[in-house]
Protein backbone atom coordinates (compact mmCIF):
# COMPACT_ATOMS: atom_id res chain seq x y z
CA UNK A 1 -70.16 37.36 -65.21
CA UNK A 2 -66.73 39.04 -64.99
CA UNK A 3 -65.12 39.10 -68.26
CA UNK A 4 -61.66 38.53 -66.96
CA UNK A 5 -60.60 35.55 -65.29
CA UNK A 6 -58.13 37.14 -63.58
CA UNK A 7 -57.28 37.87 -59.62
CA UNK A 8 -59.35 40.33 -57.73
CA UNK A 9 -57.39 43.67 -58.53
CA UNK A 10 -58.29 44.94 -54.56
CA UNK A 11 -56.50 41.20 -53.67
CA UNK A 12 -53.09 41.48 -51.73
CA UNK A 13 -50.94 41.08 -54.71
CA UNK A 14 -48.32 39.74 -52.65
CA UNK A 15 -50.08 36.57 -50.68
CA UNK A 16 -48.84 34.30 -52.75
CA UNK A 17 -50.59 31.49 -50.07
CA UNK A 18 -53.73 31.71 -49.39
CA UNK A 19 -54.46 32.56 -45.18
CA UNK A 20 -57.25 30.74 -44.74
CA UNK A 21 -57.50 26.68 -45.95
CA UNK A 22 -59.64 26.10 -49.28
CA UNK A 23 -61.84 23.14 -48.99
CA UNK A 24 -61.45 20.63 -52.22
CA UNK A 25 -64.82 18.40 -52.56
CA UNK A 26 -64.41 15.31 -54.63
CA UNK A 27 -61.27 14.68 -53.17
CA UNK A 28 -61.22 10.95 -53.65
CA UNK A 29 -61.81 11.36 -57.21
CA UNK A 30 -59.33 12.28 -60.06
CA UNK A 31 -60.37 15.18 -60.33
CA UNK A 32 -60.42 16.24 -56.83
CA UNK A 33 -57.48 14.42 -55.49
CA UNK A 34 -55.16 16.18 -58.02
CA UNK A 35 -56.61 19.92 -57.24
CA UNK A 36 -55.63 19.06 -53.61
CA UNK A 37 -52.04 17.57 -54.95
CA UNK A 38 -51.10 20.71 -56.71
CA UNK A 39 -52.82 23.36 -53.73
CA UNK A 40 -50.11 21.27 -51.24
CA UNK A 41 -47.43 21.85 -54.01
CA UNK A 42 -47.87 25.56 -53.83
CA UNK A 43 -47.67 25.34 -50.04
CA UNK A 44 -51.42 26.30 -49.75
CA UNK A 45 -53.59 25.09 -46.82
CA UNK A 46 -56.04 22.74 -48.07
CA UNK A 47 -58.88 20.47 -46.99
CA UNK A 48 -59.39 17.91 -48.97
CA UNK A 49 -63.10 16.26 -48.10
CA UNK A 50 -64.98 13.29 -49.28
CA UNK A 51 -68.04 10.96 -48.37
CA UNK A 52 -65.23 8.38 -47.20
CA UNK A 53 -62.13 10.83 -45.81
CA UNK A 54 -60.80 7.62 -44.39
CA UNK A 55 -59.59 6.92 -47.79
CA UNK A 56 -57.66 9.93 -48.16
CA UNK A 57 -54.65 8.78 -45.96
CA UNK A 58 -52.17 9.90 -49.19
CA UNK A 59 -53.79 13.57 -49.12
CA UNK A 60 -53.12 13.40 -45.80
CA UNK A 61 -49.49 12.44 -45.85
CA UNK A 62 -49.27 15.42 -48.03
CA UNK A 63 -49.72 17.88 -45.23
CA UNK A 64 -54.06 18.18 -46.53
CA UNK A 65 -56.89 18.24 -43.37
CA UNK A 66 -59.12 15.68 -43.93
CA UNK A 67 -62.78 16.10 -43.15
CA UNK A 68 -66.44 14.21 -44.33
CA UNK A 69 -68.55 15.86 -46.92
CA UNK A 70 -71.70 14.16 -48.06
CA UNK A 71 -73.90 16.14 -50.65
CA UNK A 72 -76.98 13.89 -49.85
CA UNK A 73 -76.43 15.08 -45.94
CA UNK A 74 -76.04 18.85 -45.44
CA UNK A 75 -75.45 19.25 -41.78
CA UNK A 76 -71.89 17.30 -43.74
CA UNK A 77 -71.39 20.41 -46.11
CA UNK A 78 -71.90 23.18 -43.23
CA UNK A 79 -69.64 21.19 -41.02
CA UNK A 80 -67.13 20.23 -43.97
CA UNK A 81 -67.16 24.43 -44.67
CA UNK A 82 -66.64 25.50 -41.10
CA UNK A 83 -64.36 28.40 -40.99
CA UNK A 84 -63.36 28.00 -44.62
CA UNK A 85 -63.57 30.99 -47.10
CA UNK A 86 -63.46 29.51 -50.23
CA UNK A 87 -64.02 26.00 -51.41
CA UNK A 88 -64.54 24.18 -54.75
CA UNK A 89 -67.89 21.73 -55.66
CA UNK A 90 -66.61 19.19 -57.71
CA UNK A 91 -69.85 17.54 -59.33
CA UNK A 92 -70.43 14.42 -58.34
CA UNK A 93 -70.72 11.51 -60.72
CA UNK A 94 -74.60 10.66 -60.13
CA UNK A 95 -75.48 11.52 -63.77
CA UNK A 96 -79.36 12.62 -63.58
CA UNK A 97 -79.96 11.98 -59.98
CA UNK A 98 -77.64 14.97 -58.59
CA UNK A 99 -79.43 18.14 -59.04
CA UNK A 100 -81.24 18.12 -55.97
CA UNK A 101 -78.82 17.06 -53.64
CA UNK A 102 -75.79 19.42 -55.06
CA UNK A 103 -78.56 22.23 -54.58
CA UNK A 104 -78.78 21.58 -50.88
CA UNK A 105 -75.30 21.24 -50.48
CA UNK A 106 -74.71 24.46 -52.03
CA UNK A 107 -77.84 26.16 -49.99
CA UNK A 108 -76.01 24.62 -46.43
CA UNK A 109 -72.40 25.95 -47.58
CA UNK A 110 -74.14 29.50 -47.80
CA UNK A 111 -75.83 29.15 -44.95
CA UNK A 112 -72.72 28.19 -43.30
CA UNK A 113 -70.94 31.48 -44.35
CA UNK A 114 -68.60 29.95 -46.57
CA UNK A 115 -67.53 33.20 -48.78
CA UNK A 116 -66.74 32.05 -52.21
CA UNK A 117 -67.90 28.64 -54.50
CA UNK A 118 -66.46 27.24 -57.27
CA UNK A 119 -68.27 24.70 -59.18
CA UNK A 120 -67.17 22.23 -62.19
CA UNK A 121 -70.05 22.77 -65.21
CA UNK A 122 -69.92 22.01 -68.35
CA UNK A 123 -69.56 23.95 -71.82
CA UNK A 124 -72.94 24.64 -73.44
CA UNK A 125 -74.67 23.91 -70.80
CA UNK A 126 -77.91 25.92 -71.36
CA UNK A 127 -78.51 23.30 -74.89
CA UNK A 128 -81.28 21.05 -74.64
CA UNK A 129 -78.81 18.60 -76.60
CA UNK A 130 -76.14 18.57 -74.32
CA UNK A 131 -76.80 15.08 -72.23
CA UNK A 132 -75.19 16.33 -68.32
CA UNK A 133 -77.16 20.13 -69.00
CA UNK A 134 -80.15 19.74 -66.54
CA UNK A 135 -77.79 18.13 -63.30
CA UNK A 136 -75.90 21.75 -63.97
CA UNK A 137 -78.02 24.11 -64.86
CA UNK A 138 -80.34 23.41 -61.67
CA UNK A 139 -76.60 23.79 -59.32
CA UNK A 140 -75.83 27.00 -61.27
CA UNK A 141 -78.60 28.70 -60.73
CA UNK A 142 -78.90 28.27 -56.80
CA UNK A 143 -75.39 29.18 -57.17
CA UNK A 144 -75.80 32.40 -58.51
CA UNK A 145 -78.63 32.83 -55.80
CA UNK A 146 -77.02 31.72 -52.76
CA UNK A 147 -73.09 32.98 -53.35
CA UNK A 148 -72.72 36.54 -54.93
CA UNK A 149 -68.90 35.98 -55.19
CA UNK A 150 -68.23 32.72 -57.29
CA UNK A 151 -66.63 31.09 -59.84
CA UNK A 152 -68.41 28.50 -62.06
CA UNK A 153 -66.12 26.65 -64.26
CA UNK A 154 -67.42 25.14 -67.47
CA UNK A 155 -65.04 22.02 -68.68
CA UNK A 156 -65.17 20.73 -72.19
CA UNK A 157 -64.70 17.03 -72.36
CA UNK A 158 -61.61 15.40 -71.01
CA UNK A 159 -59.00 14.39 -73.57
CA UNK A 160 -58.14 11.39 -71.57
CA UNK A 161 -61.77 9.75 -72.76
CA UNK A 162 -59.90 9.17 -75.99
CA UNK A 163 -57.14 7.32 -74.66
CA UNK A 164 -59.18 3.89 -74.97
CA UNK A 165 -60.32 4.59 -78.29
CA UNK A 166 -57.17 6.17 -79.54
CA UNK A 167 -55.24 2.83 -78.46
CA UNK A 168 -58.34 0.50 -80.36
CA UNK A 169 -58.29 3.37 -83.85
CA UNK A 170 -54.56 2.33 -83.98
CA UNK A 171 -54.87 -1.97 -83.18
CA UNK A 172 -58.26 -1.84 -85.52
CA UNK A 173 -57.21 0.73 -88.33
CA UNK A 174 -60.76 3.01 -87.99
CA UNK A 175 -61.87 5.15 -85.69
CA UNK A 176 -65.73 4.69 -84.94
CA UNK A 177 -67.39 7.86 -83.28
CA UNK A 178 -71.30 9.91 -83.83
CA UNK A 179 -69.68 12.98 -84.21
CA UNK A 180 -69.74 13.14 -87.78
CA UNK A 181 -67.73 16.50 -89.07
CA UNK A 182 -68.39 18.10 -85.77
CA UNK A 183 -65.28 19.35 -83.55
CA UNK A 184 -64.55 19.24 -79.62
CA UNK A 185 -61.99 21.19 -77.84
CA UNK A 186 -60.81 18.40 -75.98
CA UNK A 187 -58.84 19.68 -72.71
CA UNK A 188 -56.51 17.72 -70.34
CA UNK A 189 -57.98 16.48 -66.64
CA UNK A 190 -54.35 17.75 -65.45
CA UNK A 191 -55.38 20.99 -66.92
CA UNK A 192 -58.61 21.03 -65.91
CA UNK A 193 -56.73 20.59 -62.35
CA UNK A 194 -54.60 23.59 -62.91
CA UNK A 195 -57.82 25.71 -63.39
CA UNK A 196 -59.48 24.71 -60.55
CA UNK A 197 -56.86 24.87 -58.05
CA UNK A 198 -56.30 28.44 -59.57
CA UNK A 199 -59.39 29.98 -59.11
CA UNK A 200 -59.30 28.75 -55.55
CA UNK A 201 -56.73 30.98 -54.65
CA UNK A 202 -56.51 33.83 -57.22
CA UNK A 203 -58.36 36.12 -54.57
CA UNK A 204 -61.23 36.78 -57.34
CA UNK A 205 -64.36 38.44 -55.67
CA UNK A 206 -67.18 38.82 -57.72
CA UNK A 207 -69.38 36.35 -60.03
CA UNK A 208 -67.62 35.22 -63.05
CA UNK A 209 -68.08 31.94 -65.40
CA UNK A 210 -65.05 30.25 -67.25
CA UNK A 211 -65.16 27.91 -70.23
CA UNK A 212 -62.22 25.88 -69.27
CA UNK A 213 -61.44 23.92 -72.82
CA UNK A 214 -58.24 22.58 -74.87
CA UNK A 215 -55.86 25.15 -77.33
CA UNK A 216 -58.31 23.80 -79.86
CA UNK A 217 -60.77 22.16 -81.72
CA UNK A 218 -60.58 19.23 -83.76
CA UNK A 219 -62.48 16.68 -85.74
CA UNK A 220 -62.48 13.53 -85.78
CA UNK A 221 -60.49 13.43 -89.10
CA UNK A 222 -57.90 15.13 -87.60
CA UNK A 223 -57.61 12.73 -84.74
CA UNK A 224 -57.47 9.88 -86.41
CA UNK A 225 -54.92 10.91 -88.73
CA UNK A 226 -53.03 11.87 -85.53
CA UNK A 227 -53.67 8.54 -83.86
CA UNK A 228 -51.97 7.03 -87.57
CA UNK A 229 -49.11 9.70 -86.88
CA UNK A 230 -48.36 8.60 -83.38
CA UNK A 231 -49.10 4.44 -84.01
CA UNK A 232 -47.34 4.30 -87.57
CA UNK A 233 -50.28 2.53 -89.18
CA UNK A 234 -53.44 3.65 -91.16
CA UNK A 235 -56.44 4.90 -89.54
CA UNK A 236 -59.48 5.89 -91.02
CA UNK A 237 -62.30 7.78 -89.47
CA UNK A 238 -65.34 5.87 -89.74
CA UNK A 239 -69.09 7.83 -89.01
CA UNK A 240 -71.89 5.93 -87.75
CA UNK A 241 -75.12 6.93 -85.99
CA UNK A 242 -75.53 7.03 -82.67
CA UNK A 243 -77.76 4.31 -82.36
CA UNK A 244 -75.21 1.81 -84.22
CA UNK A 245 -72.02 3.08 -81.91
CA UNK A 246 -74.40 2.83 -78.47
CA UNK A 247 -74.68 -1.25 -79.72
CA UNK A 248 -71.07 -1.21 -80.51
CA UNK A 249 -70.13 0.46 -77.25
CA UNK A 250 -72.26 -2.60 -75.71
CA UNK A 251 -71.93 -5.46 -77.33
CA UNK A 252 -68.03 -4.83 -78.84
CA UNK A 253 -66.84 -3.27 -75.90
CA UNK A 254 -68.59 -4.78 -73.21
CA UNK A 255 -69.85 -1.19 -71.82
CA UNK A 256 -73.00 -0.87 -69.72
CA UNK A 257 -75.73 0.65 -72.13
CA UNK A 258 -76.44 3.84 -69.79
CA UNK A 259 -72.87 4.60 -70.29
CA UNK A 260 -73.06 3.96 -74.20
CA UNK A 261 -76.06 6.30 -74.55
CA UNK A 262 -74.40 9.03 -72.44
CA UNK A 263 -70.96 8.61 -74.85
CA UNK A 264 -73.37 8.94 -77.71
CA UNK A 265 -75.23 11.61 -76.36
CA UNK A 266 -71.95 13.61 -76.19
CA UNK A 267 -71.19 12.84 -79.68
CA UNK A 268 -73.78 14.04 -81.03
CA UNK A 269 -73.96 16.92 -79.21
CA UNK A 270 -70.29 17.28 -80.86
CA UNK A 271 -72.02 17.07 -83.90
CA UNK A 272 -74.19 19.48 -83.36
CA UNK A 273 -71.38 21.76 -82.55
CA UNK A 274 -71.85 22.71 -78.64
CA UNK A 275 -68.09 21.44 -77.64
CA UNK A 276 -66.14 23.22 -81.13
CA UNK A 277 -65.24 26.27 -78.68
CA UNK A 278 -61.88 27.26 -77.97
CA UNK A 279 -61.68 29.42 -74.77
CA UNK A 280 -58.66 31.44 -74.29
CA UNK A 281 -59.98 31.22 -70.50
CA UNK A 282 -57.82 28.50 -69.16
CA UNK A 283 -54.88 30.68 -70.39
CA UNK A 284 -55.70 33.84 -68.66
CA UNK A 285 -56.69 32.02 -65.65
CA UNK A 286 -53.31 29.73 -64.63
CA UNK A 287 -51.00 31.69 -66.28
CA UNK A 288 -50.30 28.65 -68.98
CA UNK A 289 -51.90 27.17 -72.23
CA UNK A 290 -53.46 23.90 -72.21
CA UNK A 291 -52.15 20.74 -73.53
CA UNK A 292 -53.14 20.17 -77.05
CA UNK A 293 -55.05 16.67 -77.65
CA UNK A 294 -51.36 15.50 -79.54
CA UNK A 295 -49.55 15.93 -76.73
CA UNK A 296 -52.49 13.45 -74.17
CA UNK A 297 -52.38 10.79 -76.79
CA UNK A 298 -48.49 10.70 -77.13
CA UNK A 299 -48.56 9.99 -73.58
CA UNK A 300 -50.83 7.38 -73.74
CA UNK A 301 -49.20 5.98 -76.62
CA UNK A 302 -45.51 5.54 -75.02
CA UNK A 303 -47.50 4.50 -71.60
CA UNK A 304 -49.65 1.64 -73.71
CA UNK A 305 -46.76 0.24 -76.35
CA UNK A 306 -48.96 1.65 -79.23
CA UNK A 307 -46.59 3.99 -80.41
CA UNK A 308 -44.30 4.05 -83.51
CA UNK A 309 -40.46 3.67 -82.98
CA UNK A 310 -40.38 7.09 -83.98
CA UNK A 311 -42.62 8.91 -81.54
């Protein structure tokens, strides 16, 4: 692991543009699609693949090559990485049934030639308590087999998963989580975006692994006294076991119950303390600070008519 984030120091300091195109997986996703918006906005060369690249018609009005990538299919990935140099594996959203196949797509984009990987993780990932460990830990580690030069970049949870909460805290007065006193360093998807599309074309050679996290952590006390700040009415933070907020999620809020358990599953691995770290990563890496979770829910709260006159 390189303990700087920074750009390969024997990297052309002045090729601002990267020469060769940078493949963007995922690209249909959130995620994905807004790596590839902000590559084209630099005036990079990027491909932006997908399982459907027929779908990506407003990539491709943004000057992005379009091509199929299929993790389940590999001959896909070696195609998909043909004469690219460096390309990013956005995880895919199979939740316990991904491990195998985002193995084999990173053996086939080895075996392909492709120079340099970057991969989206997640922050504590080696804890038996963390619920999305197992899916990672088996793509990390034939990462760090098959690609000496890499870039594995672990994201805390996205801010934007409070946004529906956040908006219920402030119509409901409480805000019901698992997480007990325990604190997460939320961090922006846009920011998340910023870090990928960074390491993509920093010119880093080498192995390194980034925590990729929000300016800080905060508990749930905090937040909902923020969410009272930003809606003008009183919000309380109400604990609850897991087991009472996955029947909640289901019954209340009409969520499927493997998604319930998996929100639970974070929160009390929030609890437990595995997302409370602040990396100064993110920083060091783009050049800029993340946006604090105040400045997400504002947003949300001028976009959704929750927020007080004064905001």
């Amino acid at each position: 692991m390189s303990p700087h984030p920074h750009a390969d120091p024997h990297a052309d300091p002045h090729a601002s543009v990267a020469a060769a195109p940078v493949l963007v997986s995922g690209a249909g996703g959130q995620l994905g699609r807004r790596v590839v918006e902000l590559l084209r906005d630099q005036g990079h060369a990027v491909i932006a693949a997908s399982r459907h690249p027929e779908r990506l018609a407003a990539l491709g009005a943004r000057g992005a090559a379009l091509r199929r990538i299929d993790f389940d299919d590999p001959r896909s990935v070696a195609d998909a990485v043909h004469g690219v140099e460096r390309a990013i594996f956005i995880s895919t959203d199979a939740v316990g049934a991904r491990a195998e196949a985002q193995r084999a797509a990173v053996l086939a984009a080895a075996e392909a030639g492709l120079a340099h990987l970057v991969y989206t993780s997640v922050v504590s990932v080696a804890a038996p308590e963390m619920p999305v460990g197992p899916d990672h830990l088996v793509t990390e580690a034939a990462i760090r087999a098959a690609f000496p030069s890499h870039t594995i970049l672990r994201n805390s949870l996205y801010a934007e998963l409070l946004v529906g909460a956040a908006a219920g805290a402030a119509a409901s007065g409480q805000l019901v989580t698992a997480r007990g006193a325990g604190r997460v360093a939320w961090v922006s998807r846009e920011d998340c975006a910023r870090a990928a599309a960074a390491a993509l074309v920093d010119g880093f050679s080498g192995a390194r692994v980034l925590d990729i996290t929000g300016p800080e952590a905060i508990s749930d006390a905090s937040l909902a006294a923020l969410i009272a700040q930003l809606s003008g009415r009183p919000v309380q933070h109400v604990a609850v076991p897991a087991e009472a907020l996955v029947e909640g999620l289901v019954q209340q809020a009409g969520l499927p119950r493997p998604l319930a358990e998996l929100l639970a599953a974070f929160d009390m691995a929030a609890e437990r303390g595995l997302l409370a770290s602040a990396s100064p990563h993110l920083g060091a890496l783009t050049g800029q600070a993340g946006a604090p979770v105040a400045a997400v829910l504002r947003a949300a709260a001028l976009t959704q008519g929750w927020a007080a006159p004064s905001v």
